[in-house]
Protein backbone atom coordinates (compact mmCIF):
# COMPACT_ATOMS: atom_id res chain seq x y z
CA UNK A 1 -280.53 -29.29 32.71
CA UNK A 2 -283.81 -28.34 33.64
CA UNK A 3 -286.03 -30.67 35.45
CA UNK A 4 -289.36 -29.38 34.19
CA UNK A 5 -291.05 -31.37 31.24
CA UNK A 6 -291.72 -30.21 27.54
CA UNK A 7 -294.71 -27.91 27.26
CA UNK A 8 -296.54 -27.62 24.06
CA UNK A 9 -300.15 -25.79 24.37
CA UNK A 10 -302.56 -25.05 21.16
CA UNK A 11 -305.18 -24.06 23.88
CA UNK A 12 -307.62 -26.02 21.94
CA UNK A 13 -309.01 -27.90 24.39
CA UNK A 14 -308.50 -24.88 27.39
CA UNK A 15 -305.97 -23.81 29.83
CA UNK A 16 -303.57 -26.14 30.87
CA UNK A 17 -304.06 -26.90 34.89
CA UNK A 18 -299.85 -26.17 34.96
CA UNK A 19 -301.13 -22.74 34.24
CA UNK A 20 -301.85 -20.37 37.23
CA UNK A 21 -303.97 -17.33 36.35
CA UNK A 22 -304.32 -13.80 38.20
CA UNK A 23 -306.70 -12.05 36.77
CA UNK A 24 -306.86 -8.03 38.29
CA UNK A 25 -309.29 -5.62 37.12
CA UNK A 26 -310.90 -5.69 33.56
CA UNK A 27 -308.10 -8.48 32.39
CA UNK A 28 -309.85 -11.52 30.97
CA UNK A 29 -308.44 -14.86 29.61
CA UNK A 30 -310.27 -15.83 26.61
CA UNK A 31 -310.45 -19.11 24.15
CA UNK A 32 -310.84 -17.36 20.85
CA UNK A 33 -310.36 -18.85 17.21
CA UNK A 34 -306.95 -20.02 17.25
CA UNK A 35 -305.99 -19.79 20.48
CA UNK A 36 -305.68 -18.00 23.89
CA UNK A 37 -306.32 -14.26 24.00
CA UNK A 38 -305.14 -12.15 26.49
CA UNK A 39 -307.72 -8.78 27.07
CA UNK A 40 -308.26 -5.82 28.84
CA UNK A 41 -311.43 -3.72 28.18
CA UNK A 42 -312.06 0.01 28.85
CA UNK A 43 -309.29 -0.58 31.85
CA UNK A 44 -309.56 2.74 34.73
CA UNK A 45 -306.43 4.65 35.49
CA UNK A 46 -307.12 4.17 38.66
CA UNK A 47 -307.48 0.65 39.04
CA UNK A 48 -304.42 -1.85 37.65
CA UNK A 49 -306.01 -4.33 35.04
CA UNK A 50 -304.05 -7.28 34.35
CA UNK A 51 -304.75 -10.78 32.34
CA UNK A 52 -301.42 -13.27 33.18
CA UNK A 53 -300.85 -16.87 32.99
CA UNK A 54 -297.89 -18.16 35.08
CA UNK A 55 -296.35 -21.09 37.00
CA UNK A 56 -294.63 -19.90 39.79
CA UNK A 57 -297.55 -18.61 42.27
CA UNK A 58 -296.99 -19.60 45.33
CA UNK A 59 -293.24 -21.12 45.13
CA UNK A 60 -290.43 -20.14 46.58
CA UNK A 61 -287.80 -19.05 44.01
CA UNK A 62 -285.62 -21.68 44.59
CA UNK A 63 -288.38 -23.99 43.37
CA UNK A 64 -289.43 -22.35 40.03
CA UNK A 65 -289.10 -24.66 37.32
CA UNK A 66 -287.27 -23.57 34.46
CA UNK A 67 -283.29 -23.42 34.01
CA UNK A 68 -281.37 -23.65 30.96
CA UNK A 69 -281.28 -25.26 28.56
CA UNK A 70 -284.46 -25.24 26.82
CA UNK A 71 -286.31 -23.36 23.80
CA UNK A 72 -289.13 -21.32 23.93
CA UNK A 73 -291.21 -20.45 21.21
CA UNK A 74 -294.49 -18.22 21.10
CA UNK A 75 -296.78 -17.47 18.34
CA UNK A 76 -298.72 -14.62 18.94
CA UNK A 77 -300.30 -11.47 17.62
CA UNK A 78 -301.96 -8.09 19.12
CA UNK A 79 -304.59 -5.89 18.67
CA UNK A 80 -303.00 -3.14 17.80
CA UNK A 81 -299.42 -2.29 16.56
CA UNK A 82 -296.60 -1.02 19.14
CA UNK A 83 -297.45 2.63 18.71
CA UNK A 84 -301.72 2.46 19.96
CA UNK A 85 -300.82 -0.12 22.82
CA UNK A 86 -300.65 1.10 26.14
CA UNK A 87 -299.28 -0.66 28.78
CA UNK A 88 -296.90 -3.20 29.72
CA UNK A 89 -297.21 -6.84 27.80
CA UNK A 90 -294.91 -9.95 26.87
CA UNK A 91 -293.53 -13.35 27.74
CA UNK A 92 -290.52 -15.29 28.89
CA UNK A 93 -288.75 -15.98 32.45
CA UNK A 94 -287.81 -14.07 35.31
CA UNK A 95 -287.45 -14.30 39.10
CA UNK A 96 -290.70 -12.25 40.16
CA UNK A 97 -288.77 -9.65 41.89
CA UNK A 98 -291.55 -7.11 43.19
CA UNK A 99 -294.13 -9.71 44.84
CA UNK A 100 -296.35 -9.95 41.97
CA UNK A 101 -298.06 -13.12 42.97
CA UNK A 102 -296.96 -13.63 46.60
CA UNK A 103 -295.18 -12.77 49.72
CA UNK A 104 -291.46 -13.36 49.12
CA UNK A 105 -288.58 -10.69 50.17
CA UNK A 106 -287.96 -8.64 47.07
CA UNK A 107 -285.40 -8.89 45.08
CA UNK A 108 -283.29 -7.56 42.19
CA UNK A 109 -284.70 -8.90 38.72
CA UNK A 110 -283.32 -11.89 36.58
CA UNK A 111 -284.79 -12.32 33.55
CA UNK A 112 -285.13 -13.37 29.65
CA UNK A 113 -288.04 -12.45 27.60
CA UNK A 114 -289.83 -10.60 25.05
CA UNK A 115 -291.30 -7.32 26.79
CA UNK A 116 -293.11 -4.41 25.66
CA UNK A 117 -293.51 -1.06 27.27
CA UNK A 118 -295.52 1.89 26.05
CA UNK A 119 -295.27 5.72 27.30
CA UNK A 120 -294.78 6.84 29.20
CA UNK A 121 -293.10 3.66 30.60
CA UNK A 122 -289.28 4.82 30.49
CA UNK A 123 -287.03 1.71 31.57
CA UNK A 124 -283.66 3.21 30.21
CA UNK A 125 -281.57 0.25 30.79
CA UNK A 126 -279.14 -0.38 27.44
CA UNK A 127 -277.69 2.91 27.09
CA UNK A 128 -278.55 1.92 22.94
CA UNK A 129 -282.22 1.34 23.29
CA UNK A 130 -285.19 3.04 24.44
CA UNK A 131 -286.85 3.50 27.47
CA UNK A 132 -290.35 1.61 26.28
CA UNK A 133 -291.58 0.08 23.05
CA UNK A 134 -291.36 -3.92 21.92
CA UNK A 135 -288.00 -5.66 22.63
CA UNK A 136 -285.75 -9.19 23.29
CA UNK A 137 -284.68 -8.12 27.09
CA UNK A 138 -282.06 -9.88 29.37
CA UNK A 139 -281.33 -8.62 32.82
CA UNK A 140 -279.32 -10.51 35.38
CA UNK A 141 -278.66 -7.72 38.55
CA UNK A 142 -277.87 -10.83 41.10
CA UNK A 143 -274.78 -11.40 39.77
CA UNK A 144 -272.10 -11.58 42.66
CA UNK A 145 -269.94 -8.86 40.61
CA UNK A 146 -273.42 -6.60 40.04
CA UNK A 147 -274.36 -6.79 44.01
CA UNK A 148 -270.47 -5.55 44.70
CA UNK A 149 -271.36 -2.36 43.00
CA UNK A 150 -274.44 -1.81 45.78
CA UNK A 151 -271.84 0.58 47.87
CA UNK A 152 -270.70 2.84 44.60
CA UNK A 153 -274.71 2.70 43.27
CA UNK A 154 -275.85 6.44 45.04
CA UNK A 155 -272.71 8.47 44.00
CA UNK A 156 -273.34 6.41 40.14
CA UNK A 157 -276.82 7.95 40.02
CA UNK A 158 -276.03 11.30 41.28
CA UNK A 159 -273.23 11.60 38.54
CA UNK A 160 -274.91 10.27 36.15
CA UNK A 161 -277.81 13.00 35.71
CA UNK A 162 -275.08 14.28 33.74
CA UNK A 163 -275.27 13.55 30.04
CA UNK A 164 -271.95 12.91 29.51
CA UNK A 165 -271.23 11.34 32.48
CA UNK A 166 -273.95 9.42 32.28
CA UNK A 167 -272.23 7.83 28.99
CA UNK A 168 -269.36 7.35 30.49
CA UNK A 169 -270.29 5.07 33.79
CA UNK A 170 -273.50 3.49 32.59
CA UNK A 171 -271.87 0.98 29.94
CA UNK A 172 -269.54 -0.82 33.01
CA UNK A 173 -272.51 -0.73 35.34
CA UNK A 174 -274.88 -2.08 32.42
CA UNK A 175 -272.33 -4.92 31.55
CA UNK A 176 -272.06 -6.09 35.50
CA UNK A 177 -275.91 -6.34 35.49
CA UNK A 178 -276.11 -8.54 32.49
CA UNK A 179 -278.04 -6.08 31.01
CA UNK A 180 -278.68 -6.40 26.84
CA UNK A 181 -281.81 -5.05 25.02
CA UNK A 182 -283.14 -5.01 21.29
CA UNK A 183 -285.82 -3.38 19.51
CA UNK A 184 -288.30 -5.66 17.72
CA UNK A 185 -288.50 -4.09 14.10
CA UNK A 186 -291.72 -5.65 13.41
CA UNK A 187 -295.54 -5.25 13.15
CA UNK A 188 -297.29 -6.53 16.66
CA UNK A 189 -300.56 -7.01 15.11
CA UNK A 190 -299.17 -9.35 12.22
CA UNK A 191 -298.26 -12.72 13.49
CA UNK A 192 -295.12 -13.86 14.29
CA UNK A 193 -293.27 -16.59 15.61
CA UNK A 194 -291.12 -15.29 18.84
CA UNK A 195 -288.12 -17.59 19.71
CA UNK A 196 -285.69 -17.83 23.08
CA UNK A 197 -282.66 -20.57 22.96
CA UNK A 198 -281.65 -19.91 26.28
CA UNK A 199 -278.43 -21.58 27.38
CA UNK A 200 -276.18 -22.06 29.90
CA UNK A 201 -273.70 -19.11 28.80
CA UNK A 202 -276.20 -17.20 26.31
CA UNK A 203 -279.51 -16.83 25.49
CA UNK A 204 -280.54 -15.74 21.74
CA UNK A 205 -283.91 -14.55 20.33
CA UNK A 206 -285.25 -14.93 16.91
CA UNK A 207 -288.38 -13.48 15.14
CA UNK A 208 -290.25 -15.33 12.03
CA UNK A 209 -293.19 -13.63 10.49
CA UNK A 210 -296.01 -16.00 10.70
CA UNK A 211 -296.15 -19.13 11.93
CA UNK A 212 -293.18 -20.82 9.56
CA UNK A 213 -291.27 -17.97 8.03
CA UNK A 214 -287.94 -16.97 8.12
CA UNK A 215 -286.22 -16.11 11.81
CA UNK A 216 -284.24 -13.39 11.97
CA UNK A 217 -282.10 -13.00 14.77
CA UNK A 218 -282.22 -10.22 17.39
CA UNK A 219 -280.28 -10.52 20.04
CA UNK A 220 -277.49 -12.38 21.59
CA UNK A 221 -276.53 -12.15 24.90
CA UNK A 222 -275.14 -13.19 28.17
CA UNK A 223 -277.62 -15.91 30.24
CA UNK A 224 -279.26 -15.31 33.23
CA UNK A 225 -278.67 -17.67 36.15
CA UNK A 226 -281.82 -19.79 36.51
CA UNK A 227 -283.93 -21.04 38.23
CA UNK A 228 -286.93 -18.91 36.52
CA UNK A 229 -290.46 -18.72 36.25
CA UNK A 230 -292.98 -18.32 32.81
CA UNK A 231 -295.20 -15.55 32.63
CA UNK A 232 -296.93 -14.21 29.79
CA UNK A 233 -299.19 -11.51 30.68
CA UNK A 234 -300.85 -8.03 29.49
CA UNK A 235 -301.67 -5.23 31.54
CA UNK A 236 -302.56 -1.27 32.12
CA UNK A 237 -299.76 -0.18 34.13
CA UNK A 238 -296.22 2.35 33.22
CA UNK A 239 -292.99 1.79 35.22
CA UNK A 240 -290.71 5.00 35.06
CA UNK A 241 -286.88 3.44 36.61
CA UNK A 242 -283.64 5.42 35.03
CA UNK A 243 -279.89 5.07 36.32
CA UNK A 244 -279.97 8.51 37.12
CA UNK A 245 -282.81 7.87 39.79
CA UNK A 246 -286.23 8.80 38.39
CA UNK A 247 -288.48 6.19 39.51
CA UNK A 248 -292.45 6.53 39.02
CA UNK A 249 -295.23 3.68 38.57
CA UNK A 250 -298.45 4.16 38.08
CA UNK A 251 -301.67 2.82 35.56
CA UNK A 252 -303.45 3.82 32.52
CA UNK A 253 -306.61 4.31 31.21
CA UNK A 254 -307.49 2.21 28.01
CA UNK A 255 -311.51 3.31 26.81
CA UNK A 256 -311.45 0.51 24.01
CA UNK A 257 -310.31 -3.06 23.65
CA UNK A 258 -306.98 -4.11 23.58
CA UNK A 259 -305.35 -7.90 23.35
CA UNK A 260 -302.86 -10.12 22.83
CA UNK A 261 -303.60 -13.55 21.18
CA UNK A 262 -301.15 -16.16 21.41
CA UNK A 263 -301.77 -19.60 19.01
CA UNK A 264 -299.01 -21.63 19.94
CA UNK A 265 -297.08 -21.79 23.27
CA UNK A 266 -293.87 -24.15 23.18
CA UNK A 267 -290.97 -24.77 26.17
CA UNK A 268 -288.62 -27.64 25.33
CA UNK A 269 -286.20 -28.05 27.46
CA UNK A 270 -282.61 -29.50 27.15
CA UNK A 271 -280.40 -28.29 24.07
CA UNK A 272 -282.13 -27.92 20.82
CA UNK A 273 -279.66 -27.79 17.34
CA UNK A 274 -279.89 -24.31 15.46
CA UNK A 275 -283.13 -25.03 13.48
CA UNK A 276 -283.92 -22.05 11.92
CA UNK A 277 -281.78 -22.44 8.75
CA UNK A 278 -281.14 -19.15 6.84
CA UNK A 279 -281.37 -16.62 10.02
CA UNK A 280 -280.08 -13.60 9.19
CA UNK A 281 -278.07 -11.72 11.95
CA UNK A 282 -279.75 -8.71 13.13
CA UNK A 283 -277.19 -5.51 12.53
């Protein structure tokens, strides 16, 4: 069981001190009416903007705090829906595998969360789902039986800029590296209610509209290995990574305002009973 304690933040009275900011060009952390909103304003191309909250700066990754079992629920809302949003945004764990917030030796990623991409982002990583746009992720590439595929990974890529091909030896590859994906079919700029049971063996997400409506569940899939950090951040940039080897990052410009406005930030950990009564399975 995790070792971290229950979070529960309204924002109400300000930013927790467990929260660690980094704030990067035009990103700003704002208390707002009812809660904590996450903004970038008339971000440059040519400079990465980013407004994050996090507790892991500065840790090793053996000492981030959070490992199944636990719950996490997020109510939040944007400024715009999926299709004006540009950028990368979202919220959940993962191992911080590309030295975001530190010196550590990179890594392949681990993680759980709720993660939105816009164009021309293209992270093709279910064979099913698209490259960008609003989804329930889960990506576990440290796996011992993922890192025995390291010596087969050029010849996979080469082959696999062939359609059919690419069909054929993705799905194996895809299952070793714990990877599972789902589209959100919802409205970002309504509220809604974003859910993670994330357990030892599996970790589902579930979507309510509002903040006490129905969940619906989206995903179910395999767990990733833990320990994990929280991050919940917004920024300006694209990531371009395909198994057939295209791999491009860069930022974008955004001339207006765009946010992300969370009310309600819960982590509970240890197992939680099935409390969302009259979920309906996601087809």
């Amino acid at each position: 069981m995790s070792g971290a304690r229950k979070v529960l933040e309204g924002f109400g009275e300000g930013l927790s001190q467990r929260w660690q900011q980094l704030l990067r060009g035009t990103g700003q952390l704002d208390l707002v009416e009812p809660g904590l909103r996450f903004q970038l304003q008339g971000a440059r191309a040519d400079t990465y903007s980013n407004a994050q909250i996090d507790d892991y700066q500065g840790l090793a990754r053996r000492a981030f705090p959070w490992q199944p079992p636990l719950t996490l629920a997020v109510t939040a809302r944007f400024s715009h829906p999926a299709s004006e949003l540009a950028g990368t945004a979202g919220f959940g764990f993962w191992n911080d595998p590309f030295l975001m917030t530190g010196i550590r030796v990179p890594t392949l990623p681990r993680a759980a969360w709720f993660f939105f991409a816009s164009p021309p982002s293209d992270m093709k990583l279910d064979l099913e789902v698209p490259g960008h746009g609003w989804k329930a992720a889960v990506v576990d590439a440290l796996r011992p039986v993922a890192l025995a595929l390291v010596p087969v990974a050029l010849p996979a890529i080469l082959l696999m800029n062939s359609r059919r091909l690419y069909r054929t030896i993705w799905p194996p590859l895809q299952r070793s590296l714990h990877i599972k994906e789902a589209s959100l079919p919802v409205d970002m700029s309504a509220w809604h209610t974003y859910r993670l049971q994330w357990e030892e063996r599996s970790a589902r997400f579930s979507v309510s509209s509002g903040h006490e409506g129905q969940a619906e569940y989206i995903l179910e899939a395999s767990s990733p290995q833990g320990p994990l950090g929280f991050v919940m951040w917004m920024d300006n940039q694209y990531l371009v990574a395909t198994p057939w080897g295209r791999l491009r990052w860069g930022t974008l410009g955004i001339p207006g305002n765009q946010w992300m406005e969370v009310s309600r930030l819960a982590i509970e950990p240890g197992r939680v009973d099935d409390d969302v009564g009259g979920a309906r399975q996601a087809s």
